[in-house]
Protein backbone atom coordinates (compact mmCIF):
# COMPACT_ATOMS: atom_id res chain seq x y z
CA UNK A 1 -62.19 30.24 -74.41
CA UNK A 2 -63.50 33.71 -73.35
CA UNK A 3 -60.86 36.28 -71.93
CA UNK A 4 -62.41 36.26 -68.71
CA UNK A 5 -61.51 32.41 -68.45
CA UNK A 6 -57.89 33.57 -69.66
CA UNK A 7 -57.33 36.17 -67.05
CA UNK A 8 -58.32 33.39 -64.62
CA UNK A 9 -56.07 30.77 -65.81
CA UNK A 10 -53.04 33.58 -65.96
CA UNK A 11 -53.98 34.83 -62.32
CA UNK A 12 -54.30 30.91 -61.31
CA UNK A 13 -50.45 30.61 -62.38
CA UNK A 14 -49.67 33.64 -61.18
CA UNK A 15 -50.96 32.16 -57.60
CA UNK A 16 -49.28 28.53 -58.28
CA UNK A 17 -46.17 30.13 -59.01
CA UNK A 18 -45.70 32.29 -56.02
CA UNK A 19 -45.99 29.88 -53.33
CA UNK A 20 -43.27 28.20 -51.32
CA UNK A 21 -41.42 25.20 -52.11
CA UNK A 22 -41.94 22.58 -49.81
CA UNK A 23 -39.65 19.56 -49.31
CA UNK A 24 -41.45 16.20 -48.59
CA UNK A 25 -44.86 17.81 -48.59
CA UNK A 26 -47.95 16.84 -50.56
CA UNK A 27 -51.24 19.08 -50.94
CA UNK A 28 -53.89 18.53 -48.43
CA UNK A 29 -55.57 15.70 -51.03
CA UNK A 30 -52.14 13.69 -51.09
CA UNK A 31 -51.62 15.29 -54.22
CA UNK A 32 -53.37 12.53 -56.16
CA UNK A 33 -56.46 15.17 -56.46
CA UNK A 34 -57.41 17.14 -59.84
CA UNK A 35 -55.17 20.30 -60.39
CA UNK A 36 -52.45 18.84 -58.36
CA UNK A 37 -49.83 19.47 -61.17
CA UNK A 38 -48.12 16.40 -60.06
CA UNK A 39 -47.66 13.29 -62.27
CA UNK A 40 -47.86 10.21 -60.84
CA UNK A 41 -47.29 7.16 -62.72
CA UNK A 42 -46.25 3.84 -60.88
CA UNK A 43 -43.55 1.36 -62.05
CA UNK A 44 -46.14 -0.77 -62.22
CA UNK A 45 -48.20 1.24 -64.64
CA UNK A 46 -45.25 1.36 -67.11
CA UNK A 47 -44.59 -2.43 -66.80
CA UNK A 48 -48.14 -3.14 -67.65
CA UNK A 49 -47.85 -0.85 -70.72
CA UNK A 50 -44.49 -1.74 -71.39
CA UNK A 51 -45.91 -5.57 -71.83
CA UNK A 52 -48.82 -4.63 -73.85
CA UNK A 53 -46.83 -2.95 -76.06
CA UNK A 54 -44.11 -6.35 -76.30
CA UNK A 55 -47.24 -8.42 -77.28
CA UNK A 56 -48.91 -6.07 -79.73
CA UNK A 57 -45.50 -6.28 -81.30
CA UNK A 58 -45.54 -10.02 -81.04
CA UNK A 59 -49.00 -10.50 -82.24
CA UNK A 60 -48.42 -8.04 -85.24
CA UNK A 61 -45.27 -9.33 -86.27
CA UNK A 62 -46.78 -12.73 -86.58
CA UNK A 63 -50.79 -12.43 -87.85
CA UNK A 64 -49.78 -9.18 -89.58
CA UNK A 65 -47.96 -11.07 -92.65
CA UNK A 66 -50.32 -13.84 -93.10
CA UNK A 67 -51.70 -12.26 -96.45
CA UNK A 68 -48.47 -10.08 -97.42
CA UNK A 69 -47.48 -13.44 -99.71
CA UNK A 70 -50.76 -14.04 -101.34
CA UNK A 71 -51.11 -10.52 -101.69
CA UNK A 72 -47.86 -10.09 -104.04
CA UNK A 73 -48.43 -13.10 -106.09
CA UNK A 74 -51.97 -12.33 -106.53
CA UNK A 75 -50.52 -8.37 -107.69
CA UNK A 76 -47.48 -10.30 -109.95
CA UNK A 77 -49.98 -12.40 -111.40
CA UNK A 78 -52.92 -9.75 -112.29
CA UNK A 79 -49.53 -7.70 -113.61
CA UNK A 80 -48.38 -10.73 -116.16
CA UNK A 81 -51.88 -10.65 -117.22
CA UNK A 82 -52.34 -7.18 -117.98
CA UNK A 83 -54.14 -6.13 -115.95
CA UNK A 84 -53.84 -2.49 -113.96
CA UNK A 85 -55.13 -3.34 -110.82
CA UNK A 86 -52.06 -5.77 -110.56
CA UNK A 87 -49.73 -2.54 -109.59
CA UNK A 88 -52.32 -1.26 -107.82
CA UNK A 89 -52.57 -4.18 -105.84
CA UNK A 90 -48.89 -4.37 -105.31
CA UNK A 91 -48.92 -0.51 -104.17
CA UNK A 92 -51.43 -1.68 -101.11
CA UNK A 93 -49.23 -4.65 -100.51
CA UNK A 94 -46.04 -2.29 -100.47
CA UNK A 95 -48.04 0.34 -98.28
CA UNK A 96 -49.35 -2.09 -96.13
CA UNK A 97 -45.53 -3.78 -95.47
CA UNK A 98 -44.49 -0.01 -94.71
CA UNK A 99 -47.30 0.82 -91.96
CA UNK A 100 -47.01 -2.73 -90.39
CA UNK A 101 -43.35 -2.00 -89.88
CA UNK A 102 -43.85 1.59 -88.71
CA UNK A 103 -46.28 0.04 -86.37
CA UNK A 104 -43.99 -2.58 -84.86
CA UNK A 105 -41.33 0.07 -84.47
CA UNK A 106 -43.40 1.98 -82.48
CA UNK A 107 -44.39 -1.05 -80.32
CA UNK A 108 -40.94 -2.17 -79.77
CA UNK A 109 -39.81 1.39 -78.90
CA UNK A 110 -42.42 1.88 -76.38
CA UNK A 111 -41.67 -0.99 -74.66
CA UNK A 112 -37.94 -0.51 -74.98
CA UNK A 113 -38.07 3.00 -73.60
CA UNK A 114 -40.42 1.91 -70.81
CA UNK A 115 -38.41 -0.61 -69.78
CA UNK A 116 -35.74 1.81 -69.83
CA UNK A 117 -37.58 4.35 -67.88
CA UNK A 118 -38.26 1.89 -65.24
CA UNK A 119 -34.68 1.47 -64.38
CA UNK A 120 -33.82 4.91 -64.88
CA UNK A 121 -36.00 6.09 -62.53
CA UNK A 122 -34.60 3.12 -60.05
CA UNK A 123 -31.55 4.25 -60.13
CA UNK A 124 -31.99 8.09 -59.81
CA UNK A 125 -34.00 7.55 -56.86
CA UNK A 126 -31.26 5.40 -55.42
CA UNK A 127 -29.07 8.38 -56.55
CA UNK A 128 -30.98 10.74 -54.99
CA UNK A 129 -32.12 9.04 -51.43
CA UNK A 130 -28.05 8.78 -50.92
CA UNK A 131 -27.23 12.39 -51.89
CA UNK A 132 -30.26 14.08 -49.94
CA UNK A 133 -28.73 16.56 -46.86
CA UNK A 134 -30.36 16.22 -43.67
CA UNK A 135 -32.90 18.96 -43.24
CA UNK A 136 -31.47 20.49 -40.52
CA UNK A 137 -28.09 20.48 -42.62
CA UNK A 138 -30.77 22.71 -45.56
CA UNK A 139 -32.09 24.51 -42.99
CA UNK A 140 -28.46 25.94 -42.08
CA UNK A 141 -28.18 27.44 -45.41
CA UNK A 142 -31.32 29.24 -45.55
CA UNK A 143 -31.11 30.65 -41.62
């Protein structure tokens, strides 16, 4: 990045920064456009990747283990026989166990926390919509 696209970007947030606050206003685009600085993210969207992540978790859990018994019998046996590549070959098997279950931790926790999100967000909307003043009650303060 060059310092003259620096000094843009800081004078760009400079600019961002110092307009007004608007209550229940969006940016001429709907603020859906590029540079809106608003996230948008559906419930949808999170149920959808909530669910993927439930049946990566199934899936894995279940084809992920097909060759984790072979595997250590195959490593026991090359072991008894002498051989070295037997606890090597128990090392991958061990390794492999260990990402597998990082990997369905992660799966379960995505889809745990999305799920969580989901209703979170519910409720602190529902939270929110009942608390909100009138805006003629917020304009009263600020007149």
């Amino acid at each position: 990045m060059s310092w003259s696209e620096w000094e843009k970007l800081k004078s760009d947030a400079v600019e961002r920064r110092s307009s007004p606050v608007r209550l229940n206003g969006l940016d001429g685009d709907g603020g859906t456009g590029a540079g809106s600085g608003d996230l948008v993210v559906n419930r949808d969207d999170l149920g959808a990747i909530g669910h993927e992540a439930y049946l990566l978790y199934g899936r894995l859990s279940r084809d992920g283990d097909h060759a984790r018994p072979s595997t250590f019998d195959a490593s026991i046996a090359l072991t008894n026989g002498n051989f070295t590549s037997g606890s090597e070959l128990l090392k991958v098997h061990d390794r492999w166990n260990s990402q597998r279950r990082t990997l369905l931790d992660a799966c379960a926790r995505i889809s745990n926390h999305l799920d969580y999100t989901k209703s979170a967000h519910a409720e602190d909307d529902a939270d929110i919509g009942g608390q909100l003043l009138s805006t003629s009650k917020i304009d009263e303060y600020f007149t």
